[in-house]
Protein backbone atom coordinates (compact mmCIF):
# COMPACT_ATOMS: atom_id res chain seq x y z
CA UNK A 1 47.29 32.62 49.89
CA UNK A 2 44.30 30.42 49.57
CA UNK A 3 44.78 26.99 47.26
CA UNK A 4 43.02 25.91 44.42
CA UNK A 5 43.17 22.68 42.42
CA UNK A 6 45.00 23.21 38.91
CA UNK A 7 46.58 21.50 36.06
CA UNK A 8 48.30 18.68 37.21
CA UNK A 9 49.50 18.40 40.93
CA UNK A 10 51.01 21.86 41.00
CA UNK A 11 49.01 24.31 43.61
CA UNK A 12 47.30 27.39 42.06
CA UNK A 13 46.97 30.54 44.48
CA UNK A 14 43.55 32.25 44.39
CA UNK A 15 44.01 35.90 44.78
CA UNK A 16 43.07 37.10 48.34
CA UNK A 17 40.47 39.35 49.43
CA UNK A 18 42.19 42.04 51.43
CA UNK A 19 41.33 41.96 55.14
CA UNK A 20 41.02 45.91 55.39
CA UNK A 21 40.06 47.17 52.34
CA UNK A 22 38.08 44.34 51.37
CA UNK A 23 39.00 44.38 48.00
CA UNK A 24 38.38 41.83 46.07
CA UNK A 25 40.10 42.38 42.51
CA UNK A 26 43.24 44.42 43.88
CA UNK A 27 45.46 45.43 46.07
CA UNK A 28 48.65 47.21 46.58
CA UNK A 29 51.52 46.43 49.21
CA UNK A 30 54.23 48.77 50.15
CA UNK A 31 57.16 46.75 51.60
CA UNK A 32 59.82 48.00 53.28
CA UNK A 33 61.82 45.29 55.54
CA UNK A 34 62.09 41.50 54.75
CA UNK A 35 59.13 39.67 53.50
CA UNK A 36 57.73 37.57 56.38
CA UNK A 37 57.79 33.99 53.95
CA UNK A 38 57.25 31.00 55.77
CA UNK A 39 59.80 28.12 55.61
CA UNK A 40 57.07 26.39 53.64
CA UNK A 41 57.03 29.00 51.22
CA UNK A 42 59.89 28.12 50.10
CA UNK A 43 61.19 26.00 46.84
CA UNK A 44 57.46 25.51 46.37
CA UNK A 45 56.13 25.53 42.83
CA UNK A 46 52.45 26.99 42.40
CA UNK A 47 50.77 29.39 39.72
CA UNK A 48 49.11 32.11 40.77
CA UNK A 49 45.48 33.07 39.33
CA UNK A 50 46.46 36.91 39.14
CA UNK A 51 48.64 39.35 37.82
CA UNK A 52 51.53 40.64 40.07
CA UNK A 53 53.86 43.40 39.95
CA UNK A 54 57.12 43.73 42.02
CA UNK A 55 58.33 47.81 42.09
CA UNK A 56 62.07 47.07 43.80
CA UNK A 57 63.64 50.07 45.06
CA UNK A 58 66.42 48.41 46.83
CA UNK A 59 67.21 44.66 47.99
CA UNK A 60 67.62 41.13 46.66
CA UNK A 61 66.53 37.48 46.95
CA UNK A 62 66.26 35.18 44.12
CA UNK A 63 63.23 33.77 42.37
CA UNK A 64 62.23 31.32 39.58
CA UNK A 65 59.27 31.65 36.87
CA UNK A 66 58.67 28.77 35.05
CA UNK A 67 62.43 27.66 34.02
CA UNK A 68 64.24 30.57 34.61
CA UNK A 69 65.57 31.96 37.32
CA UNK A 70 65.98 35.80 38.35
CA UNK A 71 68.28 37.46 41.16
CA UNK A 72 66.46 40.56 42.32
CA UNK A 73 68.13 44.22 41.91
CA UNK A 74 67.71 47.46 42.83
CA UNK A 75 65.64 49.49 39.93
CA UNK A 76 63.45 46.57 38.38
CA UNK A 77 60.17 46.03 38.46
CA UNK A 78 59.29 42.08 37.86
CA UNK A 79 56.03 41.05 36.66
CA UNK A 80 54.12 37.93 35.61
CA UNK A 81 50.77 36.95 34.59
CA UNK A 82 48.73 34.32 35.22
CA UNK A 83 49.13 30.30 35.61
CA UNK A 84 52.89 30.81 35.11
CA UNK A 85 55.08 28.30 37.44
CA UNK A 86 56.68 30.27 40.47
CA UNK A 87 59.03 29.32 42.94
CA UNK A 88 60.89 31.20 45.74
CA UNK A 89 64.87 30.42 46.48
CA UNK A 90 65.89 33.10 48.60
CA UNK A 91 64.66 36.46 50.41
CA UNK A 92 66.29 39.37 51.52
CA UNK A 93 65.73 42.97 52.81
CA UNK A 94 63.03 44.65 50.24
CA UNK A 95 62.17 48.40 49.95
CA UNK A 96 59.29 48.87 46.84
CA UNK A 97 55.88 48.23 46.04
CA UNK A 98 53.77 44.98 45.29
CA UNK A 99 50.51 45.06 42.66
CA UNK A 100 48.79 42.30 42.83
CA UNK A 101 45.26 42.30 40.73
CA UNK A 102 42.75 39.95 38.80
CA UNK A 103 41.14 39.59 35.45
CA UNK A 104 38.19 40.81 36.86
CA UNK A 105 39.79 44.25 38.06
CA UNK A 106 41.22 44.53 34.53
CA UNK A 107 37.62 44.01 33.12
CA UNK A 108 36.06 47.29 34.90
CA UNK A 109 37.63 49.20 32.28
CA UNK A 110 34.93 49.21 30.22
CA UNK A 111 36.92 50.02 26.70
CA UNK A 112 38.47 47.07 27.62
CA UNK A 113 42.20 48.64 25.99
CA UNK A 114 44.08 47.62 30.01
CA UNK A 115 43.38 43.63 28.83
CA UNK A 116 45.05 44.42 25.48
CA UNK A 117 48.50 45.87 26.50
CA UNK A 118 51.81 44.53 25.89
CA UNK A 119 52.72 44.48 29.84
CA UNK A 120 49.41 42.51 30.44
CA UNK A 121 49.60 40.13 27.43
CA UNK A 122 53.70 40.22 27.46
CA UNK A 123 53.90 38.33 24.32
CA UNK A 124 57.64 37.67 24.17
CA UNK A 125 57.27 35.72 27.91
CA UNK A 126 59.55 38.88 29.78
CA UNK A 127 59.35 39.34 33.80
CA UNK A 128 61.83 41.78 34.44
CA UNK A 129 62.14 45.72 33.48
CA UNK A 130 65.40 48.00 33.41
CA UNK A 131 64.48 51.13 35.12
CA UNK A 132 66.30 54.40 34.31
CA UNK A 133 66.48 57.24 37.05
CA UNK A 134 63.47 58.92 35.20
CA UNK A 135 61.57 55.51 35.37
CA UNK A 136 62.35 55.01 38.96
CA UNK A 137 60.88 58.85 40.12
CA UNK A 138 57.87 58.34 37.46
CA UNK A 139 56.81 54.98 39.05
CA UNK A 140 57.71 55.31 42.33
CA UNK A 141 55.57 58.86 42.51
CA UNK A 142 52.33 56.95 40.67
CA UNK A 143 52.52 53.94 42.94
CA UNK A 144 52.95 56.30 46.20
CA UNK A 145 49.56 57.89 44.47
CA UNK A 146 47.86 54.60 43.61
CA UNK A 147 48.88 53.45 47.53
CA UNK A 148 47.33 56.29 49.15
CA UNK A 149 44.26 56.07 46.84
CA UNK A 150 43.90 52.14 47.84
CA UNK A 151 44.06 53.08 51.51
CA UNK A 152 42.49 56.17 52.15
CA UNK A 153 39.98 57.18 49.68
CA UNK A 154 36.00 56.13 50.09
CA UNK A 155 33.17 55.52 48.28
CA UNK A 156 32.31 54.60 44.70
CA UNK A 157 34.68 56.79 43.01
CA UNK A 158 37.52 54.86 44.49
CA UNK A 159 37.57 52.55 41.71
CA UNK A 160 37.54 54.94 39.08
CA UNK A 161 41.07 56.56 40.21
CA UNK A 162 42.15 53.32 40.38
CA UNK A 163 41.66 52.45 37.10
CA UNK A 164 42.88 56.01 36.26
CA UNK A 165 46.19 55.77 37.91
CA UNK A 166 46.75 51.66 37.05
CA UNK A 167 46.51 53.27 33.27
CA UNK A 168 48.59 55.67 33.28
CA UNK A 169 51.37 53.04 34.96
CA UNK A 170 50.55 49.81 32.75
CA UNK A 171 50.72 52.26 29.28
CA UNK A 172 54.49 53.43 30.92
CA UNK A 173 54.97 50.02 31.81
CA UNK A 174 54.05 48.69 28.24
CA UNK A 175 56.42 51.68 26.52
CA UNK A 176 59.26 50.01 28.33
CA UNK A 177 58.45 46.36 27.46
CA UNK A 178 58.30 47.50 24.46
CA UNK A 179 61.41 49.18 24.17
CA UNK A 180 63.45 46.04 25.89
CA UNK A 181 61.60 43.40 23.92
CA UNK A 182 61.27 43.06 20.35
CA UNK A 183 57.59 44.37 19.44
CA UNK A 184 56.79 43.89 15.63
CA UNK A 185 54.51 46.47 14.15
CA UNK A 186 51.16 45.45 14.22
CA UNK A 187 49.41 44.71 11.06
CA UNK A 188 46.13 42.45 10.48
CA UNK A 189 48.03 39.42 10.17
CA UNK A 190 49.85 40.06 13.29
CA UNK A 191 46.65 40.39 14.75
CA UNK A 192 45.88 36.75 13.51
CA UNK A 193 48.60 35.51 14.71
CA UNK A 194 47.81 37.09 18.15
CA UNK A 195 44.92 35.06 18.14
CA UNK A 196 46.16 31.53 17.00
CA UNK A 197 48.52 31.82 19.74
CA UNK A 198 45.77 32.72 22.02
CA UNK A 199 43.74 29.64 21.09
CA UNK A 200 46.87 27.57 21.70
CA UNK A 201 46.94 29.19 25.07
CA UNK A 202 43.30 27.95 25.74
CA UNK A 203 43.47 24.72 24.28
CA UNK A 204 46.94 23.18 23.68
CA UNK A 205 45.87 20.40 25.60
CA UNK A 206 43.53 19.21 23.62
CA UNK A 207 44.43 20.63 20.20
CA UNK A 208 47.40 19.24 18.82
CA UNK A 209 47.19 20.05 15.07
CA UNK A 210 46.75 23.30 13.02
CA UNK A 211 43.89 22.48 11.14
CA UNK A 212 41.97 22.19 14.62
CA UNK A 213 42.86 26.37 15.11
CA UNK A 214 42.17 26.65 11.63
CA UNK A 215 38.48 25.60 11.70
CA UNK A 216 38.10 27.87 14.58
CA UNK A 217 39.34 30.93 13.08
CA UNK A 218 37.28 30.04 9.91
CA UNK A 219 40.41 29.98 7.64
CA UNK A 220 41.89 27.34 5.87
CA UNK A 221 45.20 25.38 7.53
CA UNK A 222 46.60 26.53 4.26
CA UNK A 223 46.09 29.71 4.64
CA UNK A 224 47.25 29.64 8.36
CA UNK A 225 49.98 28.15 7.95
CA UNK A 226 51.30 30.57 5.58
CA UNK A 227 50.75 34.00 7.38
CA UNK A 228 52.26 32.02 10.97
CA UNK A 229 55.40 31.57 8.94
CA UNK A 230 55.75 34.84 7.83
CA UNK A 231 55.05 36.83 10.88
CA UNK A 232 56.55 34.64 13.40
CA UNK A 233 59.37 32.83 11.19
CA UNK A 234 57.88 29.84 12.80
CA UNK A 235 56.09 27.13 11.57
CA UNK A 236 52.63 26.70 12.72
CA UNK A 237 52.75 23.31 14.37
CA UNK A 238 55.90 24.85 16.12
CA UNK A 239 53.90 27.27 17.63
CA UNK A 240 51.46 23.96 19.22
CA UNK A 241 54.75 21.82 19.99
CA UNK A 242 56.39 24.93 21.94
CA UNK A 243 53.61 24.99 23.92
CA UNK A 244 53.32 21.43 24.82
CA UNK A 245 56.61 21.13 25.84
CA UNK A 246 56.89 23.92 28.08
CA UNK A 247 53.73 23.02 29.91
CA UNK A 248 55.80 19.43 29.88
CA UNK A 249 58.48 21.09 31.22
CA UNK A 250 56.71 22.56 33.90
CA UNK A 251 55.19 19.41 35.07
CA UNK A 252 58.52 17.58 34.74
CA UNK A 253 60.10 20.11 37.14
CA UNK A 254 57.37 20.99 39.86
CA UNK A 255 55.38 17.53 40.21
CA UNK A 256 55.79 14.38 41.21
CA UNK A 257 53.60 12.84 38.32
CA UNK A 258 54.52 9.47 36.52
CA UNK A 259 55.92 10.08 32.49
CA UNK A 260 52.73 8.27 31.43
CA UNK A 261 50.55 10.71 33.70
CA UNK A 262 52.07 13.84 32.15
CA UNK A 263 51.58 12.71 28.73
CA UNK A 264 47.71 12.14 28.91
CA UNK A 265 47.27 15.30 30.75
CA UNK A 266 48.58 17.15 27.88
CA UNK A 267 46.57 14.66 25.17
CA UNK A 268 48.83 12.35 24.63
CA UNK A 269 46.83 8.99 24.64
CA UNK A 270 50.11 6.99 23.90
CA UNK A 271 53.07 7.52 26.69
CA UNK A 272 55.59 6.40 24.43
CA UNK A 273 54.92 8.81 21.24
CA UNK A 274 55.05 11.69 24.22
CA UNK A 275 58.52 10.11 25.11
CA UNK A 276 59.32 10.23 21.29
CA UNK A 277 57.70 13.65 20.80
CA UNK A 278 59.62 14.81 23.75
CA UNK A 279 63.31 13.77 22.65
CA UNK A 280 62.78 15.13 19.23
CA UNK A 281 62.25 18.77 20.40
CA UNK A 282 64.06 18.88 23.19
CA UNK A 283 67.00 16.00 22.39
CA UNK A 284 66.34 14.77 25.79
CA UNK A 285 64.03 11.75 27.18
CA UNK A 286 60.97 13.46 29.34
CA UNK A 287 62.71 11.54 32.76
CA UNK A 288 66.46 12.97 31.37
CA UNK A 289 64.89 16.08 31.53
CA UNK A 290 63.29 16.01 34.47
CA UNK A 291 66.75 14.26 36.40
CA UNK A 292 68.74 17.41 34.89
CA UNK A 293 66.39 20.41 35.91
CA UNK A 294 65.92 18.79 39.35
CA UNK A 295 69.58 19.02 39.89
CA UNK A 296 69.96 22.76 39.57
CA UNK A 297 68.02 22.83 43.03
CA UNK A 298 70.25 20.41 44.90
């Protein structure tokens, strides 16, 4: 995987142009034997700058996104999206598939409904999918098509049956996230609340209070406030502090930065209100935090 500079000092994977195809938006792996990971690869953290998709037939190993950890099964499919925190513990024998593809892919679709699915937005933060026998033979038979479509088809309608087939599996795929997490039904103020939490996404950083999201969504923090509440049971600041400390969380775990180097990456001008802000949502001191987590790897 080729680096990139990110947020902080943890490395962010570009997604790779594959050498045969020469594909730069997609590709898809079949896998059938052990993974060939480098020692290096190993108990690394980086983000990745694409979605990925893990089809697992049969085998194991054992894998971390963000702060949780996963043991790999037989009949899952594992998925994340990008800029999340990764890290690989152990490998084993693997028989499935492996998606990888961009935002750019996602944006060929011209009605633009691939970018708005549950599986791709996965608001409820899942990475793993129970798959029934039914699932198993419906995926496994549209990623054997998808495969042989990536590899042996020419010319420019290539991309269209790609498209095709990736819709057909991220609509099953979205069915099942929403069946195993909770999906409220949508209404317009679930819609607003789908974008407040996607301006905290872009800007959580630099943002810190509602009335900032407010002004951007030309309500009133009033008014914002009161529809967060009722959709999410949250307040809306929580929404903003949630945010901030996972991201704080991340960096805790996966860098080497100093307290006071954390906190002004994430806004904070003053170390020791981050330190304060820190311990009140999480009951812990950012470096008792970071001395806990670490020792789950040792």
């Amino acid at each position: 995987m080729t680096l990139t500079k990110t947020q902080a000092t943890i490395p962010k994977y570009a997604f790779e142009q594959d050498p045969v195809t020469r594909n730069k938006a997609f590709r898809v792996k079949k896998n059938d034997s052990l993974i060939n990971y480098r020692k290096s690869d190993f108990l690394v953290p980086h983000r990745k700058d694409y979605y990925f998709m893990a089809f697992v037939k049969n085998g194991g190993g054992r894998h971390w996104i963000d702060m949780t950890s996963y043991t790999i099964k037989p009949n899952k499919l594992y998925f994340t999206i990008p800029q999340q925190v990764h890290l690989k513990e152990q490998a084993a024998e693997f028989t499935g598939m492996i998606i990888c593809f961009t935002k750019d892919f996602l944006a060929l679709d011209e009605s633009d409904s691939l970018r708005k699915l549950p599986i791709i937005e996965n608001p409820h933060h899942g990475h793993e999918l129970d798959l029934n026998k039914n699932d198993v033979l419906f995926i496994d038979d549209i990623l054997e098509k998808i495969h042989r479509e990536y590899n042996n088809a020419k010319g420019e309608w290539q991309t269209n049956m790609l498209l095709a087939y990736m819709e057909v599996l991220l609509i099953y795929l979205s069915r099942l996230y929403t069946e195993q997490f909770s999906q409220p039904k949508e209404s317009p103020d679930r819609q607003l609340l789908k974008t407040y939490l996607s301006h905290i996404e872009e800007s959580y950083s630099e943002f810190h209070e509602v009335a900032a999201y407010a002004d951007r969504m030309n309500i009133s923090a009033g008014h914002l406030s009161e529809f967060v509440k009722k959709q999410s049971g949250k307040p809306a600041i929580a929404h903003i502090h949630e945010r901030l400390i996972l991201e704080a969380k991340r960096m805790l775990l996966h860098s080497d930065d100093s307290i006071k180097e954390i906190a002004f990456q994430l806004g904070f001008e003053d170390a020791s209100y981050f330190n304060k802000f820190f311990k009140r949502l999480t009951l812990q001191t950012p470096l008792q935090y970071r001395t806990a987590i670490r020792e789950i790897y040792h």
